[in-house]
C-alpha atoms as a PDB file:
ATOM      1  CA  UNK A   1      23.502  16.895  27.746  1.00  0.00           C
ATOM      2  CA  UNK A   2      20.599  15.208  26.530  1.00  0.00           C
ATOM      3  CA  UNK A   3      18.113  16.715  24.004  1.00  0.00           C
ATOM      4  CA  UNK A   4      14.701  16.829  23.292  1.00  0.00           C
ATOM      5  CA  UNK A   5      15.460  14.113  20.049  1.00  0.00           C
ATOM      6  CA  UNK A   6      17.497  12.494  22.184  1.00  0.00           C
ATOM      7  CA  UNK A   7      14.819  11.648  25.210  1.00  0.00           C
ATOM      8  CA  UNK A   8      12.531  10.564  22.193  1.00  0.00           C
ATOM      9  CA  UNK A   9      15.145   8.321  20.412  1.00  0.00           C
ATOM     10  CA  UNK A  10      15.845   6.473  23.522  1.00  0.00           C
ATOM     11  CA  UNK A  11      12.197   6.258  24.143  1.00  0.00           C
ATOM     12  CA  UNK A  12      12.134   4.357  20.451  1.00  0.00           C
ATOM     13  CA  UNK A  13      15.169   1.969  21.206  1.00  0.00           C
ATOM     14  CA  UNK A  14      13.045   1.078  24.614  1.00  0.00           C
ATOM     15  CA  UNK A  15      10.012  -0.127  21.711  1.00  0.00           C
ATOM     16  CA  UNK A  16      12.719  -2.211  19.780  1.00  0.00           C
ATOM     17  CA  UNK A  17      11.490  -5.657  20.742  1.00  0.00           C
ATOM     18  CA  UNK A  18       8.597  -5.061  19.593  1.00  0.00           C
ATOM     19  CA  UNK A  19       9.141  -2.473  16.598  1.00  0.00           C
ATOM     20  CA  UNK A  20      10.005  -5.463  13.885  1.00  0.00           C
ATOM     21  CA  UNK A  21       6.395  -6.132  13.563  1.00  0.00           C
ATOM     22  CA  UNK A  22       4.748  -7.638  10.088  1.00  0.00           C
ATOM     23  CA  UNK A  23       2.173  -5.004   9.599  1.00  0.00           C
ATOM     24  CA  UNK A  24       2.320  -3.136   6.486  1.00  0.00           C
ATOM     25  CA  UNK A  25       3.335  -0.035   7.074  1.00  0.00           C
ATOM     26  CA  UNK A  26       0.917   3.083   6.893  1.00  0.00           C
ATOM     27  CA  UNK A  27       1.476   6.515   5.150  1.00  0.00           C
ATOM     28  CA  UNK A  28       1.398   9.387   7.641  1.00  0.00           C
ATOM     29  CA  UNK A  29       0.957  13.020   6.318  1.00  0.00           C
ATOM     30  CA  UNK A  30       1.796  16.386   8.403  1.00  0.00           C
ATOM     31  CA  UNK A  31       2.084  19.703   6.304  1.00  0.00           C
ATOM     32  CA  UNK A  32       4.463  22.420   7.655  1.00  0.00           C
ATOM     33  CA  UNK A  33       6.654  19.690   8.837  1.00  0.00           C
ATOM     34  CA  UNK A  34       9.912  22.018   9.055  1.00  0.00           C
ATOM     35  CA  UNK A  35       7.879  24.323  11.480  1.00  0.00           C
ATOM     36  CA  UNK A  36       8.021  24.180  15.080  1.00  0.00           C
ATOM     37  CA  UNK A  37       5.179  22.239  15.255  1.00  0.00           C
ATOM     38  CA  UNK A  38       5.792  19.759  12.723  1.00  0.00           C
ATOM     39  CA  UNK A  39       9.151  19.532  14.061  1.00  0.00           C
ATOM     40  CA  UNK A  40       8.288  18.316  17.045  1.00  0.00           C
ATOM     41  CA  UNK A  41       5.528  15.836  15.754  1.00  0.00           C
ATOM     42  CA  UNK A  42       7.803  13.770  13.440  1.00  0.00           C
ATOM     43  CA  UNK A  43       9.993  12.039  16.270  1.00  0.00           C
ATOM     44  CA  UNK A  44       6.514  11.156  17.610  1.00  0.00           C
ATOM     45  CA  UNK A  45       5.246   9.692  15.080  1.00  0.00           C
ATOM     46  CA  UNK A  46       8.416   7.693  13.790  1.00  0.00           C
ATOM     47  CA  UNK A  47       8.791   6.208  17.210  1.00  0.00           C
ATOM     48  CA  UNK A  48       5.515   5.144  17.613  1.00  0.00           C
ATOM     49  CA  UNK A  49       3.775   7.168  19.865  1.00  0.00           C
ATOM     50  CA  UNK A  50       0.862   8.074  17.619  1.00  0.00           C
ATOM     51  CA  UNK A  51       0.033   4.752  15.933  1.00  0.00           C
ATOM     52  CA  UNK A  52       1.940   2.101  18.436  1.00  0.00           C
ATOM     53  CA  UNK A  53       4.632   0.426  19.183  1.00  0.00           C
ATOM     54  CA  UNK A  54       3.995  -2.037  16.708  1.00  0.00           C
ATOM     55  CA  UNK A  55       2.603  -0.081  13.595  1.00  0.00           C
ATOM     56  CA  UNK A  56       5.628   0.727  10.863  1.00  0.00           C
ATOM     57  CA  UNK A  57       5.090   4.448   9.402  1.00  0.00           C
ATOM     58  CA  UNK A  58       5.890   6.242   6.357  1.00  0.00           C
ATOM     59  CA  UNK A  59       6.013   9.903   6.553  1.00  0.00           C
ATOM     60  CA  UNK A  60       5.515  12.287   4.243  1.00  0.00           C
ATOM     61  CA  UNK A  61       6.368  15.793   4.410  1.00  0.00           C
ATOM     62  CA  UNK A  62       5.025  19.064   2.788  1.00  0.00           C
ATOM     63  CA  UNK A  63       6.542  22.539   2.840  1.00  0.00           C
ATOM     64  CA  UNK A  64       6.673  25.598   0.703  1.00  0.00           C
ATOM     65  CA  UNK A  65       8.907  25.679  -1.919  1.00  0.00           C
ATOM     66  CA  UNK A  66      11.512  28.308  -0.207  1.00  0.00           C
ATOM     67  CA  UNK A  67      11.365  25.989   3.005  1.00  0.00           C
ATOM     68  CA  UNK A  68      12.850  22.821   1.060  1.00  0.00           C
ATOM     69  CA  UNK A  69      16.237  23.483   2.047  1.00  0.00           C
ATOM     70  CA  UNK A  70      15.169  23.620   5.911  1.00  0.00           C
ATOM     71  CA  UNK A  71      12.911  20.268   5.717  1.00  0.00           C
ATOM     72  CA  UNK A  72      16.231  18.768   4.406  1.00  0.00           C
ATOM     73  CA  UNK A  73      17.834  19.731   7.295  1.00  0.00           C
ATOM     74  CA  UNK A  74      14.494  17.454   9.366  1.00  0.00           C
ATOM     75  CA  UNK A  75      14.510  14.990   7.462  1.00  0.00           C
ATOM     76  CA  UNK A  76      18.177  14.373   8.082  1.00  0.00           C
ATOM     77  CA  UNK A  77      17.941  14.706  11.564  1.00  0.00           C
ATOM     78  CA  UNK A  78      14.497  12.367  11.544  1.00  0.00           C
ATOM     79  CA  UNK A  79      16.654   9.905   9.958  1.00  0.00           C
ATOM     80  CA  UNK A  80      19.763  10.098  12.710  1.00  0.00           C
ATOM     81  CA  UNK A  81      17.342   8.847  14.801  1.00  0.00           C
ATOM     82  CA  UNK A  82      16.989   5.679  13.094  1.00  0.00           C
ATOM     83  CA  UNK A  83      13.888   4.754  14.641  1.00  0.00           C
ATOM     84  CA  UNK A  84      12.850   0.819  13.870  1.00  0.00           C
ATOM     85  CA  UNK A  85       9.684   1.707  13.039  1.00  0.00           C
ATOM     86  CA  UNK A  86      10.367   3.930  10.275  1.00  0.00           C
ATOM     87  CA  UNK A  87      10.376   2.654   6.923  1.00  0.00           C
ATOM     88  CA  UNK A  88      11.021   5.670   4.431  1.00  0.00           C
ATOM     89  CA  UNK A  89      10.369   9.574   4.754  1.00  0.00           C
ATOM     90  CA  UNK A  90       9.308  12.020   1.737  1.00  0.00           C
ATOM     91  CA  UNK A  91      10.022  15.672   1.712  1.00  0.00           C
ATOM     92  CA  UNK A  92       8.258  17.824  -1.034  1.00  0.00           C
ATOM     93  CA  UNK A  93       6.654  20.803  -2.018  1.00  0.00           C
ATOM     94  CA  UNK A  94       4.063  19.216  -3.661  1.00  0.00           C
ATOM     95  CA  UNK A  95       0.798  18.728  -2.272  1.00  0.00           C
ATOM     96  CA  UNK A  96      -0.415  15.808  -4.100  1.00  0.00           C
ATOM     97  CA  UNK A  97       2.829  13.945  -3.707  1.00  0.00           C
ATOM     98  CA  UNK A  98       2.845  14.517  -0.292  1.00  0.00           C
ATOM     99  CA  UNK A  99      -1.032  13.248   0.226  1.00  0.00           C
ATOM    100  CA  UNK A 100      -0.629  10.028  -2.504  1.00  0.00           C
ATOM    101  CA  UNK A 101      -1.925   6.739  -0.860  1.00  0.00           C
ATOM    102  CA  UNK A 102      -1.600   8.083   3.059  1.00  0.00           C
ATOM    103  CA  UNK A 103      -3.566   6.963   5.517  1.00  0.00           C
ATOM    104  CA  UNK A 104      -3.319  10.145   7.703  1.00  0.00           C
ATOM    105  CA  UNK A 105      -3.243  13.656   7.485  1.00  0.00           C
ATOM    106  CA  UNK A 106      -1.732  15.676   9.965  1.00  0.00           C
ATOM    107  CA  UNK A 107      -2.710  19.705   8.361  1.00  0.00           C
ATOM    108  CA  UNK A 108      -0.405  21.909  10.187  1.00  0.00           C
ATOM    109  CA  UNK A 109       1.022  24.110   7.843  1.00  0.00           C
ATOM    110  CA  UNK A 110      -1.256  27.488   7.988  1.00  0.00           C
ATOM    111  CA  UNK A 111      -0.463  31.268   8.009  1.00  0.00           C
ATOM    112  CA  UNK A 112       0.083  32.285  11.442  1.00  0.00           C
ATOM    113  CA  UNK A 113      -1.985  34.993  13.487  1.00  0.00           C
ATOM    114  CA  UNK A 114      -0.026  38.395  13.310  1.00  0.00           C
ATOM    115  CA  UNK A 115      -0.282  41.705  15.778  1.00  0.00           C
ATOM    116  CA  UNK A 116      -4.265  42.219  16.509  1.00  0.00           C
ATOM    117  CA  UNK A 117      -4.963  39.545  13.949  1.00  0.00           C
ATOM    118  CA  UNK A 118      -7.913  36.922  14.679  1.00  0.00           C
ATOM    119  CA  UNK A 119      -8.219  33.511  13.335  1.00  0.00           C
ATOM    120  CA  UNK A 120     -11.328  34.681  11.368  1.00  0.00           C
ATOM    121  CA  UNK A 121      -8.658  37.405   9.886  1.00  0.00           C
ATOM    122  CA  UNK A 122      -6.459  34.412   8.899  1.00  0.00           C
ATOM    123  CA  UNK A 123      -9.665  32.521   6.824  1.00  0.00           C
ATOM    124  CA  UNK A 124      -8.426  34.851   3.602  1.00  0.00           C
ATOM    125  CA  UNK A 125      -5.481  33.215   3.333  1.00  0.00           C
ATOM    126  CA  UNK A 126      -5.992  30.089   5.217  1.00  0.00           C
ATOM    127  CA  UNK A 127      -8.981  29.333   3.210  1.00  0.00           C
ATOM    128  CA  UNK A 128      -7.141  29.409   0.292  1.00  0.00           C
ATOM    129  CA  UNK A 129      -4.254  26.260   1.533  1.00  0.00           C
ATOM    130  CA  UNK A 130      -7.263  23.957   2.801  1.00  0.00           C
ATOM    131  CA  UNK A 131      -9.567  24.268  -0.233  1.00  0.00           C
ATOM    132  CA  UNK A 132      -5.914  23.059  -2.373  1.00  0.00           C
ATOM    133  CA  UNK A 133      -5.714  20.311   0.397  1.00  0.00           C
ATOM    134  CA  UNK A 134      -9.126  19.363   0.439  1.00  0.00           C
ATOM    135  CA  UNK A 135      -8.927  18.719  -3.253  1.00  0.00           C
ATOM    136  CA  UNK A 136      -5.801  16.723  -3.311  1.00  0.00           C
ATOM    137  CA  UNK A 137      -7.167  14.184  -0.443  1.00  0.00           C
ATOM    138  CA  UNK A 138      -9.847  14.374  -2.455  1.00  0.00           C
ATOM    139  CA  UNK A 139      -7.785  13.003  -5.816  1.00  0.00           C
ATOM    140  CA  UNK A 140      -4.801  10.645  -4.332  1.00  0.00           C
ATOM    141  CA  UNK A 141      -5.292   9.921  -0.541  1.00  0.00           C
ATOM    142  CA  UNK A 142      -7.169   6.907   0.201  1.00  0.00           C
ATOM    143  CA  UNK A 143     -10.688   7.190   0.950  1.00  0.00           C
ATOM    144  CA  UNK A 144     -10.275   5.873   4.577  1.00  0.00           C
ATOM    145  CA  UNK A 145      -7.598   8.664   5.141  1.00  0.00           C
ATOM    146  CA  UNK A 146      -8.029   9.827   8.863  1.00  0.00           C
ATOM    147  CA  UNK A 147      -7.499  14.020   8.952  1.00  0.00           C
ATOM    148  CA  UNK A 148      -6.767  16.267  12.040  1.00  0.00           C
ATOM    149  CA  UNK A 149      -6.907  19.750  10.817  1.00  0.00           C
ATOM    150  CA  UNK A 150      -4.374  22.407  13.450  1.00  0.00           C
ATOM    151  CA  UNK A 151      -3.993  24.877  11.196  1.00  0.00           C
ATOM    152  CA  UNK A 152      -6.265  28.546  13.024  1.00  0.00           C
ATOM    153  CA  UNK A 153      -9.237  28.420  12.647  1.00  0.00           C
ATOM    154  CA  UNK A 154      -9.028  24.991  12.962  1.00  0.00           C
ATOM    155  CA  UNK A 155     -13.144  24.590  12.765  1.00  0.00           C
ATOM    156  CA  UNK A 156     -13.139  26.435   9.783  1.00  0.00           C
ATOM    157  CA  UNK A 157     -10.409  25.308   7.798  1.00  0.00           C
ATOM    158  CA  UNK A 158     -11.209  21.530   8.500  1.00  0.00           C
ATOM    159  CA  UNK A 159     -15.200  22.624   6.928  1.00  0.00           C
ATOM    160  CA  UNK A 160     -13.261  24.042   4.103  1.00  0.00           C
ATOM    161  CA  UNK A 161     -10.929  20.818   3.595  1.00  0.00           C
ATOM    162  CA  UNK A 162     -13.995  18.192   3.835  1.00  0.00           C
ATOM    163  CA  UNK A 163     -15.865  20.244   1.889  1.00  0.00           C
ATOM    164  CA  UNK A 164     -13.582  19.924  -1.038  1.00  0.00           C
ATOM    165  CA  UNK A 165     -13.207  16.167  -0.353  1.00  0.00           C
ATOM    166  CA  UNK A 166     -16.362  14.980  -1.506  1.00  0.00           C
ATOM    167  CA  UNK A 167     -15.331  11.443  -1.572  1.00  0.00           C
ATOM    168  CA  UNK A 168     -14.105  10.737   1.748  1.00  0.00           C
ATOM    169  CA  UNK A 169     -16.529  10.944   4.904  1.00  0.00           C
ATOM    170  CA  UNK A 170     -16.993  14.248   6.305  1.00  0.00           C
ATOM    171  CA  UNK A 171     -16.812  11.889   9.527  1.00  0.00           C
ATOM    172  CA  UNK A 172     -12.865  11.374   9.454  1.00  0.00           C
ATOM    173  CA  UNK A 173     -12.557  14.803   9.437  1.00  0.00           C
ATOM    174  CA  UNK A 174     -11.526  16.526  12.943  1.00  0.00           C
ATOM    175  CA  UNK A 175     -10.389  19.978  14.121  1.00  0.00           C
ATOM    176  CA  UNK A 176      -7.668  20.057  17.193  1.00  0.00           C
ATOM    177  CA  UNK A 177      -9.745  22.332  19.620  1.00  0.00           C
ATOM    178  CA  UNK A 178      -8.523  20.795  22.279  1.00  0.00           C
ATOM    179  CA  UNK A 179      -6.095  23.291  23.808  1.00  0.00           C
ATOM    180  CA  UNK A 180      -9.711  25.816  24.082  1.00  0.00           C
ATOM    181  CA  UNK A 181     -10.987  23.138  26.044  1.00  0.00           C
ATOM    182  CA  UNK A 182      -8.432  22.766  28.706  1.00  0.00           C
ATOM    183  CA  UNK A 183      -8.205  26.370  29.050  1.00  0.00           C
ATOM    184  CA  UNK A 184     -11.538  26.361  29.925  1.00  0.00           C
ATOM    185  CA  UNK A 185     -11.255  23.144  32.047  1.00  0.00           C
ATOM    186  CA  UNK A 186      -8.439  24.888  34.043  1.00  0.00           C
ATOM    187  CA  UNK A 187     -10.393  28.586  34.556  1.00  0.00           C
ATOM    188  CA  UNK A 188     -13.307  26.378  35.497  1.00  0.00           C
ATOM    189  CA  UNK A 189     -10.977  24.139  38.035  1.00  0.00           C
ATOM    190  CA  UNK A 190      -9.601  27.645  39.491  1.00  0.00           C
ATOM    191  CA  UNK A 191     -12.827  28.933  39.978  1.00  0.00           C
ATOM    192  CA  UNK A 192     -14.448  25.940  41.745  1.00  0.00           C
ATOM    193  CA  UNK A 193     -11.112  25.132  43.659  1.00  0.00           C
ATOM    194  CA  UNK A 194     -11.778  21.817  42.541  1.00  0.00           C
ATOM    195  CA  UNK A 195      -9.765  19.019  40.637  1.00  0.00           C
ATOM    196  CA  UNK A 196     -10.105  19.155  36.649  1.00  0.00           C
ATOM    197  CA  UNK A 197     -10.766  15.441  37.184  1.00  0.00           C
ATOM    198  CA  UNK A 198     -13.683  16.210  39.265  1.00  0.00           C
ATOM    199  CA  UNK A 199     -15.204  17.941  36.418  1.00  0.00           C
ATOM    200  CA  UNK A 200     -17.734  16.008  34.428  1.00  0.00           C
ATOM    201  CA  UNK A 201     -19.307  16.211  30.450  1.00  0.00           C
ATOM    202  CA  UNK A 202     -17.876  20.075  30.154  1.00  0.00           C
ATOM    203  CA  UNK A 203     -18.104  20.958  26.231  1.00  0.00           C
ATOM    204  CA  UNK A 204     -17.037  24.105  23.815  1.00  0.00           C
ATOM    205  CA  UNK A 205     -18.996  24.990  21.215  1.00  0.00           C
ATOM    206  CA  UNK A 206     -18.728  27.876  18.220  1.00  0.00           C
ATOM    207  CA  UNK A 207     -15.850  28.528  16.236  1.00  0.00           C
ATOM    208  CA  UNK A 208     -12.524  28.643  17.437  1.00  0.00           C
ATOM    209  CA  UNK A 209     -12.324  32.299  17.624  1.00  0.00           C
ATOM    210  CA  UNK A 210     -13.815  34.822  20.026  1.00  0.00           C
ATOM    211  CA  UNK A 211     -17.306  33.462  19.560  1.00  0.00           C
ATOM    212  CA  UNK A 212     -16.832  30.047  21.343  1.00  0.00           C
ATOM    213  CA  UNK A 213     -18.646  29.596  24.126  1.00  0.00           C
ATOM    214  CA  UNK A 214     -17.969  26.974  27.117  1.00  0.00           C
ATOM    215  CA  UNK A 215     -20.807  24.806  28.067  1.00  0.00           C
ATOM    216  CA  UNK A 216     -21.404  24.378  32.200  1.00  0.00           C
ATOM    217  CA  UNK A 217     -24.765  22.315  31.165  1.00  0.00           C
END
């Protein structure tokens, strides 16, 4: 019986012949790495599906404190895979070890949405995690550091993180809103009866909350 780690790992050995590249390898972020989400992004990124099949990665993960024990547990596993293109793999709790020297940011770790809860409700809390984040990119990540905020609400919460990163360009800052727009794609596509792909320059705007609003312009 073959796994989900297991389709990815073979997918890595297929990349072999060309995974002993020279590059230098590059410092890869992603916060809440023990959580389902993270989870599932490391094997990604360690075989080369998010930078190449050539590009050598260093990831470094951050959890809370009373998660350690389970990111041990991923980081062993990460490391069973032995993917060629991974060259090292830190597990901490702390943020500005975590973010020192990377190159990307991957900011998945956030509070989840409870029973009736809306991602504006989560901004109390949420806030609170990307202002910390946005200050330690600010201090120790390198100024060309590439972000992708996932975290709900996404908009929000990457505003909050750039804002508190002065130093880096507000420009390599981006918020994953990208599942809103295929919903709306797909209702769109249902309601036409026509082919997503037959759908041209169809936008979201707003917040991602209840106040975003799909563009048929």
């Amino acid at each position: 019986t073959f796994f989900h780690s297991d389709i990815i790992m073979l997918g890595a050995f297929r990349l072999t012949a060309r995974s002993f590249s020279s590059k230098p390898p590059v410092k890869v972020a992603v916060t809440g790495a023990a959580g389902n989400i993270g989870y599932a992004l490391l094997p990604r990124i360690a075989s080369g599906q998010l930078l190449g099949p050539d590009q050598p990665v260093i990831i470094h993960c951050l959890e809370r404190t009373d998660v350690l024990k389970a990111l041990k547990g991923v980081e062993m596993e990460v490391q069973d895979g032995a993917y060629p293109l991974l060259r090292g793999i830190v597990c901490t709790d702390s943020v500005e070890k975590a973010f020192e020297d990377i190159d990307y940011a991957l900011l998945v770790g956030a509070k989840p949405r409870g029973p009736g809860m809306e991602r504006a409700d989560l901004l109390k809390d949420n806030g609170k995690i990307f202002v910390a984040q946005g200050k330690a990119l600010d201090k120790v990540a390198k100024k060309s550091v590439r972000v992708v905020v996932v975290g709900n609400p996404a908009n929000t919460n990457c505003l909050v993180a750039a804002a508190n990163a002065p130093s880096i360009d507000p420009r390599n800052f981006s918020a994953m809103t990208r599942l809103d727009h295929n919903r709306a794609l797909a209702q769109l596509s249902l309601k036409l009866g026509k082919a997503v792909t037959q759908i041209q320059k169809f936008a979201i705007w707003g917040n991602h909350s209840p106040t975003m609003v799909p563009d048929l312009s």
